[in-house]
Protein backbone atom coordinates (compact mmCIF):
# COMPACT_ATOMS: atom_id res chain seq x y z
CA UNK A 1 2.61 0.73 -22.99
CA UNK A 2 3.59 2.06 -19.68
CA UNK A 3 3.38 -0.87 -17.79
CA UNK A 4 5.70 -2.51 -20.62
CA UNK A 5 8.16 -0.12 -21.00
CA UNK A 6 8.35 1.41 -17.40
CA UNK A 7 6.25 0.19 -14.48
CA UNK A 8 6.93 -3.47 -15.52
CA UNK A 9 11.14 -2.70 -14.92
CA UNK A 10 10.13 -1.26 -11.13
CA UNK A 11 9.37 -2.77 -7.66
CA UNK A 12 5.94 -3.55 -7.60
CA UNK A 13 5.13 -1.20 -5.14
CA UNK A 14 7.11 1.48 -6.00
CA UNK A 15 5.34 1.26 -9.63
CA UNK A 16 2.06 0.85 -7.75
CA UNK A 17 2.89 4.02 -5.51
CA UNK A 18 4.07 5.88 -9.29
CA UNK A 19 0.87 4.43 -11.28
CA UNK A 20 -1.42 5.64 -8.35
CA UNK A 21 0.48 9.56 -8.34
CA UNK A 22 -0.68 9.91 -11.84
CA UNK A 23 -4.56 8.45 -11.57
CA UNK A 24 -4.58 10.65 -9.23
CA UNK A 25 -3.36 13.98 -10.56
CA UNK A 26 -5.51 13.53 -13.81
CA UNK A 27 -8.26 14.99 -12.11
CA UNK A 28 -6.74 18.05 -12.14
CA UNK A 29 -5.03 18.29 -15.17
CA UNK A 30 -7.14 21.03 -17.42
CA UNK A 31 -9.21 19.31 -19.97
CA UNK A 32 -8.32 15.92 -18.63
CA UNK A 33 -10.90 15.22 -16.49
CA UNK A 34 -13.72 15.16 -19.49
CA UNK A 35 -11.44 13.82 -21.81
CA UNK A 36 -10.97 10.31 -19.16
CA UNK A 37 -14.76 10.46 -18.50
CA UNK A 38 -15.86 10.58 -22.08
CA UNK A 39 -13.51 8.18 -23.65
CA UNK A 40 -13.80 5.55 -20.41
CA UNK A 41 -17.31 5.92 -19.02
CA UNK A 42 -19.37 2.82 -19.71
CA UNK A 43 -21.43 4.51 -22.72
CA UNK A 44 -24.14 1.58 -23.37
CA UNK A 45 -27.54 2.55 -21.19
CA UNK A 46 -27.92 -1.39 -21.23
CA UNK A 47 -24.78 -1.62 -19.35
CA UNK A 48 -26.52 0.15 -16.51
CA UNK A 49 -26.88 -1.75 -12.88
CA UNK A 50 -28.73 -1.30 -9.69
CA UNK A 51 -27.50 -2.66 -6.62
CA UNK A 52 -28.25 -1.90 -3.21
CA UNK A 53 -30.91 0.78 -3.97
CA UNK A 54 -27.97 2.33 -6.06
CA UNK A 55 -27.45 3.09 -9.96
CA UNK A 56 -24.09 2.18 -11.38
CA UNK A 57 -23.48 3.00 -14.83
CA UNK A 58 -21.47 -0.72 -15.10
CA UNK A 59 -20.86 -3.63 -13.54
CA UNK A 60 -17.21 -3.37 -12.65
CA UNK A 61 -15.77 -1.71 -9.82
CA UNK A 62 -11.96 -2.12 -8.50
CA UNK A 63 -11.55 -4.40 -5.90
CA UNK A 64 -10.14 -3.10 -2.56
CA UNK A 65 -6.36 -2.79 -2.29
CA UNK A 66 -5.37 -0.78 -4.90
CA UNK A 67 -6.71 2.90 -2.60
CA UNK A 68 -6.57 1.97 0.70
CA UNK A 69 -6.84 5.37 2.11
CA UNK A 70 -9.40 6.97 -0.06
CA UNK A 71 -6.86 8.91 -1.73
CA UNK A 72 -7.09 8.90 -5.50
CA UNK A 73 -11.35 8.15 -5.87
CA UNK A 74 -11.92 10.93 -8.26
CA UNK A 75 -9.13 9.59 -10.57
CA UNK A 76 -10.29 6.23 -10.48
CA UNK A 77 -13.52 7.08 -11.49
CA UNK A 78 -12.54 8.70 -14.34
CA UNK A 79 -11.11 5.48 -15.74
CA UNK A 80 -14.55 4.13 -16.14
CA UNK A 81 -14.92 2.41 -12.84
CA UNK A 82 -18.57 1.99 -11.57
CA UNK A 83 -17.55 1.39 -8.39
CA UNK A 84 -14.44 1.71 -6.10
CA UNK A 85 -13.72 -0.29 -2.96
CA UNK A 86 -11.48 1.30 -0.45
CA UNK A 87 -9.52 0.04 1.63
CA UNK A 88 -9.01 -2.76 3.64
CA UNK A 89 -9.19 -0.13 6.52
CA UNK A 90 -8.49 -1.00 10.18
CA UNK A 91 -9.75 0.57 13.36
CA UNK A 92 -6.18 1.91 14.24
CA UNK A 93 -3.31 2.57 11.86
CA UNK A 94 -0.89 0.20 11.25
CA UNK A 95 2.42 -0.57 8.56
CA UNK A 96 1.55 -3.35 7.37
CA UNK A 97 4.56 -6.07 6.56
CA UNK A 98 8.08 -5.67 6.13
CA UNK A 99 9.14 -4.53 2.44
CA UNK A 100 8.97 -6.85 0.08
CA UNK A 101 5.20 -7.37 -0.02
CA UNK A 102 4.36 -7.42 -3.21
CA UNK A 103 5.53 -9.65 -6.31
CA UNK A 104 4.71 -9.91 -9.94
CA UNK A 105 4.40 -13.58 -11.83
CA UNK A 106 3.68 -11.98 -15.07
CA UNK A 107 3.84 -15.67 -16.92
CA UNK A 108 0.52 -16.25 -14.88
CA UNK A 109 -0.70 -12.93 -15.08
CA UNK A 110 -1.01 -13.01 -11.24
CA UNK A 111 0.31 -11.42 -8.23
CA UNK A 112 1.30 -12.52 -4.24
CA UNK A 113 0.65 -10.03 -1.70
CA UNK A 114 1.33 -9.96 2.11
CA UNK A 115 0.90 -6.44 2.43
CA UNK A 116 -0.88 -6.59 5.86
CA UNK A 117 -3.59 -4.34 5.38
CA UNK A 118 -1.32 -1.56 6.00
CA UNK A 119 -3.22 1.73 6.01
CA UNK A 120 -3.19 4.92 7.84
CA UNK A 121 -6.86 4.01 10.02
CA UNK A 122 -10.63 4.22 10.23
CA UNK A 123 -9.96 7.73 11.65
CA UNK A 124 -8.09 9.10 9.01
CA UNK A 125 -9.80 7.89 6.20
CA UNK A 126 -13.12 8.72 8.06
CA UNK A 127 -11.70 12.28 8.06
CA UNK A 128 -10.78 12.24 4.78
CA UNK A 129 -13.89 11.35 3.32
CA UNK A 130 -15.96 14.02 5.35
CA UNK A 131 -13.89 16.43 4.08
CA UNK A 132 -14.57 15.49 0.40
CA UNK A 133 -17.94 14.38 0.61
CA UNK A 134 -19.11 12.68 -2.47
CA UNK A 135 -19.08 14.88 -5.01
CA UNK A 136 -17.13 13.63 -8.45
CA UNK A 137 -16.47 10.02 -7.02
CA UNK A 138 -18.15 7.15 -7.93
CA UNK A 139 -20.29 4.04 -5.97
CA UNK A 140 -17.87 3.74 -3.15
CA UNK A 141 -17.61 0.49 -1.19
CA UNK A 142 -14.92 0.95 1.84
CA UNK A 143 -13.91 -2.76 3.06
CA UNK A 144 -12.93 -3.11 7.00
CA UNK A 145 -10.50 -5.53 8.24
CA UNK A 146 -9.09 -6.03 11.66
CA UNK A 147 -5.95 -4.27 13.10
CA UNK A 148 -3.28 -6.78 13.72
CA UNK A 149 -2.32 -5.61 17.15
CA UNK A 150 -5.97 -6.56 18.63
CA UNK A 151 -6.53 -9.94 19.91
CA UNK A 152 -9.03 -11.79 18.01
CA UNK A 153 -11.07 -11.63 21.58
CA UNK A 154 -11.59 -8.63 20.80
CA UNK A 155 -12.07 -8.45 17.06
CA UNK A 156 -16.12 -7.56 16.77
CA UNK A 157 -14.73 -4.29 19.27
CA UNK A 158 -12.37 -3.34 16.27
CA UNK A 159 -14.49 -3.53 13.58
CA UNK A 160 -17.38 -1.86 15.41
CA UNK A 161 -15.60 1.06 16.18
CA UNK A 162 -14.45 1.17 12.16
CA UNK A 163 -17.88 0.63 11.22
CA UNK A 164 -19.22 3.85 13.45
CA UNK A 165 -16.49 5.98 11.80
CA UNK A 166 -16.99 5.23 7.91
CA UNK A 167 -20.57 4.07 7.90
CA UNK A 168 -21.89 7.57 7.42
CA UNK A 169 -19.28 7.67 4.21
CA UNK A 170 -19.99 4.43 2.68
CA UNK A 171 -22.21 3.73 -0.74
CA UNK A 172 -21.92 0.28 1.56
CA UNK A 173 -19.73 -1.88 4.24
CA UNK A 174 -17.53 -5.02 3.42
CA UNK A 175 -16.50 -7.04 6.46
CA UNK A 176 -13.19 -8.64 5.19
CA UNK A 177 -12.33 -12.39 7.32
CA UNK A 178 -11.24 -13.56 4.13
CA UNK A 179 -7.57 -11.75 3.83
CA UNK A 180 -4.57 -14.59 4.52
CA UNK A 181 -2.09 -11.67 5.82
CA UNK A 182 -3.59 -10.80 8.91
CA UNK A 183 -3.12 -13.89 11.61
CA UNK A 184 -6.24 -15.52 13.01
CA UNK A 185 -8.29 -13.12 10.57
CA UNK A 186 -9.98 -16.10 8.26
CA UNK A 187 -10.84 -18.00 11.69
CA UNK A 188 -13.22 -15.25 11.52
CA UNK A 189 -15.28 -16.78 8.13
CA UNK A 190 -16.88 -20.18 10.37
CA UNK A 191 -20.10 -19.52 10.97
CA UNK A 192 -20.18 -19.58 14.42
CA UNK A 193 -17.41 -16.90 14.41
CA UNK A 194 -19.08 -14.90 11.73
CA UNK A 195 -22.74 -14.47 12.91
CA UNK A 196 -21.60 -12.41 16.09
CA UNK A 197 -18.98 -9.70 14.24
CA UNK A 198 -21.84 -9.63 10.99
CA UNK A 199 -24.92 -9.09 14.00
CA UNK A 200 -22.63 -6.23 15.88
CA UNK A 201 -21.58 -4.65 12.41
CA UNK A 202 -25.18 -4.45 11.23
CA UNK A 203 -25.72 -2.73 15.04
CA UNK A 204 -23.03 -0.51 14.42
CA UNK A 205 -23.69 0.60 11.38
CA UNK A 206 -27.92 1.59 11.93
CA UNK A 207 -26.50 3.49 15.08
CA UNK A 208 -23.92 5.42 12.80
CA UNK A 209 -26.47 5.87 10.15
CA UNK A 210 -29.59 5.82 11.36
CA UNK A 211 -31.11 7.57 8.23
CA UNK A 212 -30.57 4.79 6.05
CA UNK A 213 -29.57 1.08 5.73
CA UNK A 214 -25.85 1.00 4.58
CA UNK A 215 -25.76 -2.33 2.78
CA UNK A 216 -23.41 -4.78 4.05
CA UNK A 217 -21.45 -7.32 2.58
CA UNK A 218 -18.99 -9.85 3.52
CA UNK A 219 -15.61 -11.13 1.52
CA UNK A 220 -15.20 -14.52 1.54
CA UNK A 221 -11.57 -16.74 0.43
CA UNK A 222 -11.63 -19.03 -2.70
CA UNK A 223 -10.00 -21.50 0.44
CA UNK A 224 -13.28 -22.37 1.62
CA UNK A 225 -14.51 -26.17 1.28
CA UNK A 226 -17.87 -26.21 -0.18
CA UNK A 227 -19.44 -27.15 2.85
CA UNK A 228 -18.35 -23.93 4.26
CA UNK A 229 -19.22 -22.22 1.50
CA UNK A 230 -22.51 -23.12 1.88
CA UNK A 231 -23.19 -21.96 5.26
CA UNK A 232 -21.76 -18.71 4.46
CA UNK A 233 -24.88 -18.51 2.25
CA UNK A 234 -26.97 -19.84 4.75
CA UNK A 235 -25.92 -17.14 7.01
CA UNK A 236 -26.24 -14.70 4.44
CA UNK A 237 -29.51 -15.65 4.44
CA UNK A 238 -30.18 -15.66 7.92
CA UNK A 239 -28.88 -12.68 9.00
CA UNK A 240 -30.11 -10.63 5.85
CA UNK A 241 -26.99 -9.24 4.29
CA UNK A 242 -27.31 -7.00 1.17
CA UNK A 243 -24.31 -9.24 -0.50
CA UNK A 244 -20.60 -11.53 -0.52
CA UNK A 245 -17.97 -10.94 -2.37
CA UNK A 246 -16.68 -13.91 -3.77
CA UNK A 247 -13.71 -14.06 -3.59
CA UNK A 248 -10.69 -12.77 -1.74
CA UNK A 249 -7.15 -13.90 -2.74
CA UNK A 250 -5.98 -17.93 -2.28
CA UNK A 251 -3.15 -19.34 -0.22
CA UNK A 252 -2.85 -22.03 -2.89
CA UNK A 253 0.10 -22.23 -5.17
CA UNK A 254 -1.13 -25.04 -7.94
CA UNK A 255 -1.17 -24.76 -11.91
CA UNK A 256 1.56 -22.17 -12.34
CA UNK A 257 3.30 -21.71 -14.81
CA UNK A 258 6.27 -19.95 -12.98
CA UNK A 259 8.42 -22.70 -11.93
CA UNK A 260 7.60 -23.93 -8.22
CA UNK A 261 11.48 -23.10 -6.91
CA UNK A 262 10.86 -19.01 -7.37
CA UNK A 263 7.30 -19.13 -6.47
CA UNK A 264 7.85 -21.01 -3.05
CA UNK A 265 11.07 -18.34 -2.75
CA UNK A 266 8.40 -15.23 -2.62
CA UNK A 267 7.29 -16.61 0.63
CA UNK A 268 3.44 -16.40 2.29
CA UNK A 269 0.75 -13.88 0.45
CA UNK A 270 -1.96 -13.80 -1.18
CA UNK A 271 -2.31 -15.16 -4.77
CA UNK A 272 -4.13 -12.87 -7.00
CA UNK A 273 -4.96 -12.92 -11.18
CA UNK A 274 -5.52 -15.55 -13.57
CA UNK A 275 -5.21 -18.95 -11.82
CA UNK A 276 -7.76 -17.62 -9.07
CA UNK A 277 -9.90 -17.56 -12.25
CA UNK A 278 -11.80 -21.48 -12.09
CA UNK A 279 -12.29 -21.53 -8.43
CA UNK A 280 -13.87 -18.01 -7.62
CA UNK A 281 -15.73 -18.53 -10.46
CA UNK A 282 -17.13 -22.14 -8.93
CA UNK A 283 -17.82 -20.88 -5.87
CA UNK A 284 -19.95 -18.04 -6.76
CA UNK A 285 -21.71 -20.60 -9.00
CA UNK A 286 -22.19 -22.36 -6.12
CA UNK A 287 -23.35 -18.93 -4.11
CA UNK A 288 -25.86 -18.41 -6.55
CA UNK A 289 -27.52 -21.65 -6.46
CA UNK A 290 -28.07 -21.41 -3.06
CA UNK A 291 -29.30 -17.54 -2.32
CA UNK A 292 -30.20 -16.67 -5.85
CA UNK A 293 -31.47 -13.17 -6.23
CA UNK A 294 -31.74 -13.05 -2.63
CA UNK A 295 -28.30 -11.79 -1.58
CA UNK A 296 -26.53 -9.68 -4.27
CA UNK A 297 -23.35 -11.59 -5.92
CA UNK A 298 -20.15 -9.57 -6.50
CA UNK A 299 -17.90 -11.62 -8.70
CA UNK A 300 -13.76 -11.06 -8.28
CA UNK A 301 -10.98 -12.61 -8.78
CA UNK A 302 -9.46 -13.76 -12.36
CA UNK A 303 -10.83 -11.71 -14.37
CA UNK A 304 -8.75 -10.23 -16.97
CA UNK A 305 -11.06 -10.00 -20.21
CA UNK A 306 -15.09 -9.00 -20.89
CA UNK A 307 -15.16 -12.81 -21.64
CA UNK A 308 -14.10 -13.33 -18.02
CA UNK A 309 -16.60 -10.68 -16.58
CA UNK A 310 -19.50 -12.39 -18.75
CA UNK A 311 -19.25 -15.42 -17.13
CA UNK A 312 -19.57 -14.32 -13.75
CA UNK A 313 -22.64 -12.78 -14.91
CA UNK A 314 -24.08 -15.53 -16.07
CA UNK A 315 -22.92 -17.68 -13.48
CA UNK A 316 -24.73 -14.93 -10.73
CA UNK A 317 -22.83 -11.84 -10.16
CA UNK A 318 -24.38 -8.62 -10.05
CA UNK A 319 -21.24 -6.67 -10.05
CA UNK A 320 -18.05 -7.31 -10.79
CA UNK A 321 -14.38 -6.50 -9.34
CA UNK A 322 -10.80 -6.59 -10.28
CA UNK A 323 -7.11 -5.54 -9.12
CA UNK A 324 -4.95 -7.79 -10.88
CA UNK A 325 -6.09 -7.35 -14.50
CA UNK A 326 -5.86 -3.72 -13.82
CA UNK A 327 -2.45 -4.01 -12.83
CA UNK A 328 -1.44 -5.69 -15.94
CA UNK A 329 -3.54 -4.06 -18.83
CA UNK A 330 -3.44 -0.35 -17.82
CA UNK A 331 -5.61 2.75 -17.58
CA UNK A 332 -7.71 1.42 -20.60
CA UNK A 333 -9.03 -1.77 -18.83
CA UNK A 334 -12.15 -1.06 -17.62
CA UNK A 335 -12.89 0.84 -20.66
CA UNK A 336 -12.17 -2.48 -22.40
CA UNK A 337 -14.08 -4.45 -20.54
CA UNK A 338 -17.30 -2.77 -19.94
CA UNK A 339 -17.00 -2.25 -24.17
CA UNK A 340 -16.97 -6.40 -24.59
CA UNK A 341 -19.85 -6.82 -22.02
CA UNK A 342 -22.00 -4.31 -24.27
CA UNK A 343 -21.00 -6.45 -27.03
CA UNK A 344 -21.88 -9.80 -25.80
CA UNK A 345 -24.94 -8.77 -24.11
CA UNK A 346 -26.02 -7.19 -27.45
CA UNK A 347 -25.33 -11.09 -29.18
CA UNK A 348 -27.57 -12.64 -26.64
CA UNK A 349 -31.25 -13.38 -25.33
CA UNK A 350 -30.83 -11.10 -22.69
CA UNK A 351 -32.44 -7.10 -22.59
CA UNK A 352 -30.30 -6.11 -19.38
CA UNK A 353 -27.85 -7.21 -18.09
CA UNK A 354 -29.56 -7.55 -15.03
CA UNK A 355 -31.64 -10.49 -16.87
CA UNK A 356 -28.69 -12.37 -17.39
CA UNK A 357 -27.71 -12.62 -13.94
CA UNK A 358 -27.43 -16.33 -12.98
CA UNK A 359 -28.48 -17.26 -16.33
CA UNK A 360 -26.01 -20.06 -16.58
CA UNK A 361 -26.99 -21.72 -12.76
CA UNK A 362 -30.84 -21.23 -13.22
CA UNK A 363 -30.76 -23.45 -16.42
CA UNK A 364 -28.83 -25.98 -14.97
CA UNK A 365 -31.09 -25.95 -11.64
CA UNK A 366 -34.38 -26.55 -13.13
């Protein structure tokens, strides 16, 4: 109802910025906090996940984006979240793009973005979360991108020095080459690119951390061709990461149903929400088939319903993200959500929903 009668008649960021003030009070509002956390948490045992030596009491998290700065954790958690992804953080602190960044298609249920990663730095946030610590915050993922200013010669320099400042905070690491708003940044996703920055991050982080293995992950675009896809998983493979993230916004404009003059008026971003739906969903079908239960599968992008989130299941995703669906339904979606997955796991052959991970790819590779 807010996002109908209110948000919805805002700038999209300026109802982001309003949206994220109250998440983020509720936490301190008297008899608030339980009142979130008993009517949101996921509440079926069944719906229970472990991933990366950690317990989740869901699948779904929130995709990075929506709390860059580790700001409003507490409040997010509250709203039923399993996990929440900071970020995209950079090693120094930087603007991001000019104002207007963000725009709303609401006849595709989508959004384009060019923020730019804007964010106020590793060191801030790094400072932030000491401070804190973890207590009342959920699973949190913090995703690292590269600061704009810093030549892509020296890009593995940028995101090692993130990595040494918010590996000792992170539930685990998400190297981001998969973001179209930062120039040069998705050259970063060939292979040959990609094994050097994953190898130094790894370094970085068992220096930072030497106490335990912070799982790493990397975020890959739907804009991959399936060849590339598949050496991502290769390398995955190879390298032994903990998990990809499939998949970051697209670049591509096709199958809208706002009319192509006032979409091609917006201008370059990232394309988020329903009509990412069929592609991130093929190519973590594709992921799966190739690394299996090897590599954990985190399945984003177009999901808007428990119907949506079920099928990445099945199709190999271990956890599962949004942003955009969030955007649109409210402070009751994940509620919603992790509610249908209880009921369709309950209607089907599977115990856990860990068994029905890649149930879909495993019978139709025999």
């Amino acid at each position: 109802m807010l996002f109908t009668t209110v948000l919805r008649r805002l700038d999209p960021e300026a109802a982001h910025r309003l949206a994220f003030r109250l998440i983020r009070a509720a936490p301190h509002v008297p008899g608030l906090r339980g009142a979130l956390r008993a009517a949101c948490a996921p509440a079926d045992p069944r719906l229970s996940v472990r991933a990366f030596g950690l317990d989740l009491p869901g699948p779904l998290g929130l995709a990075a984006g929506f709390d860059k700065d580790a700001v409003g954790m507490a409040g997010l958690g509250l709203l039923g979240f399993g996990h929440v992804e900071i970020g995209t953080v950079t090693g120094s602190p930087q603007p991001g793009n000019p104002a207007p960044r963000l725009f709303r298609l609401p006849a595709d249920r989508a959004l384009v973005n060019r923020m730019g990663f804007n964010n106020e730095g590793s060191a801030a946030v790094a400072a932030r979360l000491a401070r804190r610590g973890g207590a009342g915050r959920p699973v949190l993922g913090v995703n690292i991108g590269k600061t704009k200013a810093v030549p892509e010669s020296e890009a593995v320099a940028d995101y090692v020095l993130t990595t040494g400042r918010l590996a000792p905070h992170a539930d685990y690491l998400v190297v981001n080459v998969s973001s179209p708003n930062t120039p040069g940044l998705r050259d970063l996703q060939a292979t040959g690119r990609l094994r050097p920055l994953l190898t130094a991050v790894r370094a970085a982080a068992d220096r930072a951390v030497p106490e335990r293995r912070v799982p790493l992950l990397v975020k890959i675009a739907p804009d991959l061709a399936d060849e590339d896809v598949d050496a991502v998983a290769g390398l995955a493979l190879e390298l032994g990461l903990d998990g990809i993230i499939a998949t970051n916004t697209t670049i591509a404009r096709t199958g809208l149903r706002t009319p192509a003059g006032p979409v091609a008026a917006l201008g370059a971003g990232g394309l988020s929400g329903a009509p990412l739906r069929a592609r991130a969903l093929e190519v973590l079908r594709r992921l799966y088939a190739r690394v299996g239960d090897r590599v954990v599968l985190v399945g984003v992008g177009g999901i808007e319903t428990a119907q949506d989130a079920w099928e990445r299941i099945l199709a190999g995703a271990t956890l599962i993200q949004g942003y955009t669906g969030f955007i649109y339904a409210g402070p009751g979606w994940a509620r919603s959500v992790h509610r249908g997955l209880a009921q369709r796991l309950a209607a089907s052959p599977h115990a856990t929903l860990a068994d029905a991970v890649g149930a879909d790819v495993k019978g139709s590779h025999p």
